[in-house]
C-alpha atoms as a PDB file:
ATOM      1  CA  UNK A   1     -39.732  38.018  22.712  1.00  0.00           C
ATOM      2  CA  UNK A   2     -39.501  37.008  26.800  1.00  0.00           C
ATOM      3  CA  UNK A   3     -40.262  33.523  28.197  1.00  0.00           C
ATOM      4  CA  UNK A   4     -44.429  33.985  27.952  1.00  0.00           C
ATOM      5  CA  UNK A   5     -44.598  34.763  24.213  1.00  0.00           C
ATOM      6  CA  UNK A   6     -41.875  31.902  23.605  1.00  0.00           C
ATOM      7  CA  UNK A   7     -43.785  29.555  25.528  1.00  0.00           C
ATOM      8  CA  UNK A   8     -47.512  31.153  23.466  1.00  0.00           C
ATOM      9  CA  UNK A   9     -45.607  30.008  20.411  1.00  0.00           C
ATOM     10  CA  UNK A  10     -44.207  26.659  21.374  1.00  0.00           C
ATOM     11  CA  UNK A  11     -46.272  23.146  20.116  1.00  0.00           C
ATOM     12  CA  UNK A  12     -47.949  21.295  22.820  1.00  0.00           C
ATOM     13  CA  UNK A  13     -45.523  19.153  23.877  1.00  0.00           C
ATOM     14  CA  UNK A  14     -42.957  18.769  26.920  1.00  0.00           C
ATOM     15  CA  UNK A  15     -39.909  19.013  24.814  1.00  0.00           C
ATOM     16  CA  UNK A  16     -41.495  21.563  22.836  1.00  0.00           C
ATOM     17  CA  UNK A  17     -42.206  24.306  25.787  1.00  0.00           C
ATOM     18  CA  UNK A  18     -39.023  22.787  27.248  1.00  0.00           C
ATOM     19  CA  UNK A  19     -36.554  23.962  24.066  1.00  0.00           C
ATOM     20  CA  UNK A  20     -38.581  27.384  23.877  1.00  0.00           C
ATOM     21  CA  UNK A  21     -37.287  28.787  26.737  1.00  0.00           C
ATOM     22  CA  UNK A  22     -34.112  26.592  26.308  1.00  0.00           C
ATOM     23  CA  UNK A  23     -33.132  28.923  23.774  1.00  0.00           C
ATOM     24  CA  UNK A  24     -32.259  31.824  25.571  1.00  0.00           C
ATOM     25  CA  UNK A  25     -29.555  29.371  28.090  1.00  0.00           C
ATOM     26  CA  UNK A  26     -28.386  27.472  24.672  1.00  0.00           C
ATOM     27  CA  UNK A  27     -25.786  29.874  22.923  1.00  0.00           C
ATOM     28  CA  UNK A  28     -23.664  28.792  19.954  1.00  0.00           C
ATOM     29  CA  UNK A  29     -24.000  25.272  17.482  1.00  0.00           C
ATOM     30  CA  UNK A  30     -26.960  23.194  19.536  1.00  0.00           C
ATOM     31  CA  UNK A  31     -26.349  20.079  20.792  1.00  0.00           C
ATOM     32  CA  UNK A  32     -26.546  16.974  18.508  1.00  0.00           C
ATOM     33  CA  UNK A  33     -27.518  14.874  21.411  1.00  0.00           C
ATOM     34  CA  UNK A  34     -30.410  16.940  22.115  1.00  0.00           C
ATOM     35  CA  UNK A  35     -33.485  15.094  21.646  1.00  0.00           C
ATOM     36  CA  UNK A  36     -34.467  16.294  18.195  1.00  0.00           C
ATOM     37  CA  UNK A  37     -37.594  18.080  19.345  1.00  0.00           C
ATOM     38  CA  UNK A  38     -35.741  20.181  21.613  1.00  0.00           C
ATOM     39  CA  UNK A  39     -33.280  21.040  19.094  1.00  0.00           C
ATOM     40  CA  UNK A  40     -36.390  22.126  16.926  1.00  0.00           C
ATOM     41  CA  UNK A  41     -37.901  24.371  19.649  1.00  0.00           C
ATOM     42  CA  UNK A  42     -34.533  25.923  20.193  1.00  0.00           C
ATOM     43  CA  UNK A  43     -34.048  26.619  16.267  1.00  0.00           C
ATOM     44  CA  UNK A  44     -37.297  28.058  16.306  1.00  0.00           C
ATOM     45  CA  UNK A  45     -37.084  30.025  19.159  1.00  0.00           C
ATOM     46  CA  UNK A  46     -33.639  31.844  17.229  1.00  0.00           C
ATOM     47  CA  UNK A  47     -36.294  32.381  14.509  1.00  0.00           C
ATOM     48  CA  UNK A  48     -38.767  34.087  16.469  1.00  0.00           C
ATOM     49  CA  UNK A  49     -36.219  36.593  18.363  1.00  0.00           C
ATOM     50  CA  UNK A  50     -34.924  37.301  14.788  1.00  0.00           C
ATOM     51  CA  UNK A  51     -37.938  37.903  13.182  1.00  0.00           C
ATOM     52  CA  UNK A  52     -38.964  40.113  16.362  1.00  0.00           C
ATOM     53  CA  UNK A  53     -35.593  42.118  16.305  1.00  0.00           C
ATOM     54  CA  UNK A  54     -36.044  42.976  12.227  1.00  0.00           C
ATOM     55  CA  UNK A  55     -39.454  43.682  12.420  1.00  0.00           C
ATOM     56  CA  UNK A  56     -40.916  47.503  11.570  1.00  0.00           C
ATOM     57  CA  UNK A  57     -43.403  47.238  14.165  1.00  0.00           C
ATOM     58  CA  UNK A  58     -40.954  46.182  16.819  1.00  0.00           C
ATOM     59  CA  UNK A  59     -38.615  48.683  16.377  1.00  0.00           C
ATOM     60  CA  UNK A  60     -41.789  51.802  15.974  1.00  0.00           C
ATOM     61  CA  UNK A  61     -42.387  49.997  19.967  1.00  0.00           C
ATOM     62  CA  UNK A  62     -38.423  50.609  20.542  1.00  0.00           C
ATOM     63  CA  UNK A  63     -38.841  53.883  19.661  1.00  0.00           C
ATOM     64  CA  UNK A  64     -41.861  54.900  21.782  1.00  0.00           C
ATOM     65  CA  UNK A  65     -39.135  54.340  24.441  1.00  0.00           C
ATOM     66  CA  UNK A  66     -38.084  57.704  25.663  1.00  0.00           C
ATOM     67  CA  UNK A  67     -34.116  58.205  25.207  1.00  0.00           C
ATOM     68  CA  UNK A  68     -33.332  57.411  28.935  1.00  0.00           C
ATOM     69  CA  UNK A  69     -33.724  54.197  28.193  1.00  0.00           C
ATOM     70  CA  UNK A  70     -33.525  53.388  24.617  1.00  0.00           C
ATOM     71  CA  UNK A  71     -30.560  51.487  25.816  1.00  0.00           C
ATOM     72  CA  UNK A  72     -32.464  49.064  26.892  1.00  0.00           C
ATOM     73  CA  UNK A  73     -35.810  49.153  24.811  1.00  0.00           C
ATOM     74  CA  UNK A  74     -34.803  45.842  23.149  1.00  0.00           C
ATOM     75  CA  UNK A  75     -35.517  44.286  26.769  1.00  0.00           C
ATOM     76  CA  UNK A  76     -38.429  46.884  27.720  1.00  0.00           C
ATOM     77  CA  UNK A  77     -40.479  45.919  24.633  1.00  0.00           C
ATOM     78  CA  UNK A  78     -40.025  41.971  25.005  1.00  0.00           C
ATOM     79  CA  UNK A  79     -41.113  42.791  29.114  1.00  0.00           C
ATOM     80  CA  UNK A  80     -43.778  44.795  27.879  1.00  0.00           C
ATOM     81  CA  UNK A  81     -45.006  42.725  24.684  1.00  0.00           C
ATOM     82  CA  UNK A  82     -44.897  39.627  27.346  1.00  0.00           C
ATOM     83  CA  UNK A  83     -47.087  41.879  29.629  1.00  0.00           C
ATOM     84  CA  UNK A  84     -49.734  42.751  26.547  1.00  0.00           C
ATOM     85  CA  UNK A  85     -49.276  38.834  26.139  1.00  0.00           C
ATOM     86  CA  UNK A  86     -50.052  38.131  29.912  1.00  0.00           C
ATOM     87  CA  UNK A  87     -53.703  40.519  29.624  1.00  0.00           C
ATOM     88  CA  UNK A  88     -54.538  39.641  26.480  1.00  0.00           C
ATOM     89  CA  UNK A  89     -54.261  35.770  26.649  1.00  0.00           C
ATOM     90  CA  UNK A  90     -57.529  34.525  26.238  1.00  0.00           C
ATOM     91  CA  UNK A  91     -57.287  36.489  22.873  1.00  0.00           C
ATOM     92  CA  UNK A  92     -54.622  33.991  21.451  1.00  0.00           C
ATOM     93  CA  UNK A  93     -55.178  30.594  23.987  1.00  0.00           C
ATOM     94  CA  UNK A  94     -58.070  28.956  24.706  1.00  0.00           C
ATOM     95  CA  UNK A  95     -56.655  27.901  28.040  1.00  0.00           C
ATOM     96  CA  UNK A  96     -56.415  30.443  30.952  1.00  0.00           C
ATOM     97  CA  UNK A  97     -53.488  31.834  31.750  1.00  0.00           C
ATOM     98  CA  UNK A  98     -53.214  29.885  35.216  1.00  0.00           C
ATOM     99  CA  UNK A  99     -53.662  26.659  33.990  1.00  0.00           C
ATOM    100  CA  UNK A 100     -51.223  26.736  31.196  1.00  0.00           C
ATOM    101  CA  UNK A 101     -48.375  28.250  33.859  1.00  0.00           C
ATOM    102  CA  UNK A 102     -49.209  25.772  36.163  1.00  0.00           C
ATOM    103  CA  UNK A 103     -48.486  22.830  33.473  1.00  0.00           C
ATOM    104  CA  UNK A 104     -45.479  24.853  32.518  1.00  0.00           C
ATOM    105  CA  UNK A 105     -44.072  24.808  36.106  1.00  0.00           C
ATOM    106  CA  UNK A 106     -44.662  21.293  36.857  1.00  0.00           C
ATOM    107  CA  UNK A 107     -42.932  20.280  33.340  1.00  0.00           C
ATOM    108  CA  UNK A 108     -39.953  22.654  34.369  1.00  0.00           C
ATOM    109  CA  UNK A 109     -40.188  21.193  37.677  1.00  0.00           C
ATOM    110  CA  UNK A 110     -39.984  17.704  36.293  1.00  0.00           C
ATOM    111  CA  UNK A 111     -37.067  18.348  34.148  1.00  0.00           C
ATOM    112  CA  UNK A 112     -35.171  20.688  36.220  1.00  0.00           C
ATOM    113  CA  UNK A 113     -32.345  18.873  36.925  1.00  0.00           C
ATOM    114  CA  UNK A 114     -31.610  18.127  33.421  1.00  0.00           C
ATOM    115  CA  UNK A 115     -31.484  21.957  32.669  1.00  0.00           C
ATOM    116  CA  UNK A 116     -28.448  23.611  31.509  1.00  0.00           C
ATOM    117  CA  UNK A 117     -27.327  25.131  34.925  1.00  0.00           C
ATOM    118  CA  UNK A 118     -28.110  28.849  34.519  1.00  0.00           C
ATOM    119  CA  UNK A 119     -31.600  28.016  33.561  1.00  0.00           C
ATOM    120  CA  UNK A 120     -31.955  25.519  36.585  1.00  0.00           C
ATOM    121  CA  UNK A 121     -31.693  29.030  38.695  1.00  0.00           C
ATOM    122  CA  UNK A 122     -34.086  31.079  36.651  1.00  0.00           C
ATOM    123  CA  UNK A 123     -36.845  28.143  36.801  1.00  0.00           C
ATOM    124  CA  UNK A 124     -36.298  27.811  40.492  1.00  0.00           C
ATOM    125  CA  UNK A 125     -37.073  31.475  40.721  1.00  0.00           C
ATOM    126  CA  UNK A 126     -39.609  31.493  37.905  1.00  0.00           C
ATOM    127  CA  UNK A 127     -41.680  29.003  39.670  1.00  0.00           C
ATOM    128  CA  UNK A 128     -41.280  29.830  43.145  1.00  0.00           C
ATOM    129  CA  UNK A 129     -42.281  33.520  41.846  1.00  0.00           C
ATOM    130  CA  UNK A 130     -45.128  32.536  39.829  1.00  0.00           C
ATOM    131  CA  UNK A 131     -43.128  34.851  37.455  1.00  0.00           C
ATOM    132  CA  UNK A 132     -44.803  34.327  34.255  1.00  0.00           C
ATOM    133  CA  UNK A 133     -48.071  34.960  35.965  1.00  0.00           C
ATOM    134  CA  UNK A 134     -46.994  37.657  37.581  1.00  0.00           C
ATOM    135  CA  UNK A 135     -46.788  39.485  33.977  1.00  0.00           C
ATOM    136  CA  UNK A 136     -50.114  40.367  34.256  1.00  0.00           C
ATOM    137  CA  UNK A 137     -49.494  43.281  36.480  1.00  0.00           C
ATOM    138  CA  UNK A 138     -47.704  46.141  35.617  1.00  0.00           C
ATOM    139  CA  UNK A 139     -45.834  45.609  39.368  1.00  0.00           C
ATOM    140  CA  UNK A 140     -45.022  42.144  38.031  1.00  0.00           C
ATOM    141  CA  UNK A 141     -43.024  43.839  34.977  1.00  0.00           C
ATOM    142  CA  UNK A 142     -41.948  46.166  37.690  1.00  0.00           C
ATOM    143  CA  UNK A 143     -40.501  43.556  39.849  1.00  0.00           C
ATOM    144  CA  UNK A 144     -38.877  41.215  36.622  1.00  0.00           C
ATOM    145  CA  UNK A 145     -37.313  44.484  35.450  1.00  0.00           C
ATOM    146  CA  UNK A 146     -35.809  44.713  38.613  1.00  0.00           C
ATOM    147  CA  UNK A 147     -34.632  41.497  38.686  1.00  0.00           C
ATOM    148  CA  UNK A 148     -33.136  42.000  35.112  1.00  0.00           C
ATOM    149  CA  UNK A 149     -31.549  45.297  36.648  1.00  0.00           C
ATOM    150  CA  UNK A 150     -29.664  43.493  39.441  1.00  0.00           C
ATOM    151  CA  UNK A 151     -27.961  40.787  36.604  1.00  0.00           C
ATOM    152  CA  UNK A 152     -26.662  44.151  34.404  1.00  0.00           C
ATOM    153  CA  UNK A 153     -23.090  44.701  34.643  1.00  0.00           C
ATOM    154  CA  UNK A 154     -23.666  48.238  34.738  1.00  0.00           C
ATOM    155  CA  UNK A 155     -26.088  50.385  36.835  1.00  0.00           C
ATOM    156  CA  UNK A 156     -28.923  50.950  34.295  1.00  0.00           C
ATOM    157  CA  UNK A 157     -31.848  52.162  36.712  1.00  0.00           C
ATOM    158  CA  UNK A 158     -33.753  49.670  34.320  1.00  0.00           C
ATOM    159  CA  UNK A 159     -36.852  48.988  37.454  1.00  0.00           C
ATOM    160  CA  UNK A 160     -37.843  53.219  36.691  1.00  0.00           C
ATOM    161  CA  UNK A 161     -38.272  52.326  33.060  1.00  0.00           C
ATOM    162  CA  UNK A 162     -41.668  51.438  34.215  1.00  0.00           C
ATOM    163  CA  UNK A 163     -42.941  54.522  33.432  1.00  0.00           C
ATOM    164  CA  UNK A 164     -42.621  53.905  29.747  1.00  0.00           C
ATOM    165  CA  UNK A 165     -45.112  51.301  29.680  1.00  0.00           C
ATOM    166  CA  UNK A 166     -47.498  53.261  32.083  1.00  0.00           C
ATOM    167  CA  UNK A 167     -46.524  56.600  29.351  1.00  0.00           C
ATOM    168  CA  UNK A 168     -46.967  54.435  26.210  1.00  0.00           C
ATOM    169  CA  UNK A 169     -49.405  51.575  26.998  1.00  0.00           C
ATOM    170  CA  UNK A 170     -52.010  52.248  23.997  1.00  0.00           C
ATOM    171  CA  UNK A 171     -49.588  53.034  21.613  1.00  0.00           C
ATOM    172  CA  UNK A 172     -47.535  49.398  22.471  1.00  0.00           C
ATOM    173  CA  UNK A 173     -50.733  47.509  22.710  1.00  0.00           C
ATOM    174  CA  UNK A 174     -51.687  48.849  19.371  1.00  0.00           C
ATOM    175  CA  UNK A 175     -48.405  48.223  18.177  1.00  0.00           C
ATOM    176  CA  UNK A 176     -48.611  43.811  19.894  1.00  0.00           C
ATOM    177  CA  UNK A 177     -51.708  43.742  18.529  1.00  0.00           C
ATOM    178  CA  UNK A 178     -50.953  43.918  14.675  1.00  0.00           C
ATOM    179  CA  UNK A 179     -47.374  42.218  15.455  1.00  0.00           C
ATOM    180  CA  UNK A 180     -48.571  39.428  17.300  1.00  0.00           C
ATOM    181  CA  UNK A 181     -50.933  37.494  14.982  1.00  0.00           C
ATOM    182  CA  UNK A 182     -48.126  38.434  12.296  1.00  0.00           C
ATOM    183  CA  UNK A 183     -45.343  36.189  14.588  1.00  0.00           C
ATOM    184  CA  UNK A 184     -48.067  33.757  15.089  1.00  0.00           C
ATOM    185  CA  UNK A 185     -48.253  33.414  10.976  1.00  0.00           C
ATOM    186  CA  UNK A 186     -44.710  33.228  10.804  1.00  0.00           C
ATOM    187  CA  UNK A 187     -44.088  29.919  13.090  1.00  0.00           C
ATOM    188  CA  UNK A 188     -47.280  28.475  11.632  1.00  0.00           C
ATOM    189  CA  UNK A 189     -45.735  28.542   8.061  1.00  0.00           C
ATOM    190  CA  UNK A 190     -42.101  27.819   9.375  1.00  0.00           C
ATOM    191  CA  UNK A 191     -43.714  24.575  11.001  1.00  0.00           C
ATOM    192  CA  UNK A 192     -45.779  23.702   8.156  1.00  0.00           C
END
């Protein structure tokens, strides 16, 4: 899952949302001196991205990617699931979509200088960018996949993989629809 469906999943609290987009900047053992809620959001955020990555719905979505970029479809589905996340919001939040970004960018704003220092830069950009509302658009994915394109090591053409989401968009939103409650079940009872 990307930063949107992370932050979906994440308890209501600063070091909550915080740790669940932590965990993609936090690699190897975590911390000990981590306030223990982060440590929690950045355990379960490992959870979530392996219970996405084994799951038989997620990979049917990896392979509605055509083999140009199968490559990549780990990355085009979590764009594109975050996208079906962005439009279909009010079907798993109460709060709109701006309002819950906005409190996310002033927490990240708060706390940005106590960031681990690759994240710092993405959360500058994130909230200069009004990236995570900018998944609402398919130009928004457009414009985060080519973002994602210009970090590869390797040319990967990744910003024309658009066209799988415009070639495929029924068959994924079918597909986040029956997933998406199903991760939503899974943190509940790994929280519980």
């Amino acid at each position: 899952m990307n930063y949107l469906a992370h932050l979906c999943l994440a308890d209501d609290t600063q070091d909550s949302l915080l740790g669940s987009l932590m965990g993609d900047f936090v690699k190897g053992p975590i911390d000990p001196s981590l306030a223990p809620e982060l440590q929690r959001a950045i355990q379960q955020h490992r959870r979530i991205d392996s219970f996405t990555d084994g799951h038989p719905i997620v990979r049917q979505s990896k392979r509605r990617v055509s083999a140009d970029f199968r490559r990549y479809a780990g990355i085009l589905i979590d764009m594109f699931y975050d996208h079906l996340l962005a439009t279909h919001w009010h079907d798993y939040r109460d709060q709109p979509l701006d309002v819950f970004t906005g409190r996310v960018y002033r927490l990240l704003e708060l706390h940005r200088d106590s960031l681990p220092g690759p994240m710092q830069r993405t959360v500058r950009y994130m909230v200069h960018c009004d990236l995570l509302g900018s998944y609402r658009t398919v130009n928004g994915i457009h414009q985060a996949l080519r973002g994602i394109e210009g970090r590869l090591k390797r040319p990967s053409n990744l910003s024309a993989a658009i066209v799988e989401l415009e070639n495929n968009r029924e068959a994924l939103l079918g597909d986040f629809s029956l997933f998406f409650p199903e991760l939503i079940d899974f943190v509940r009872s790994e929280n519980a």
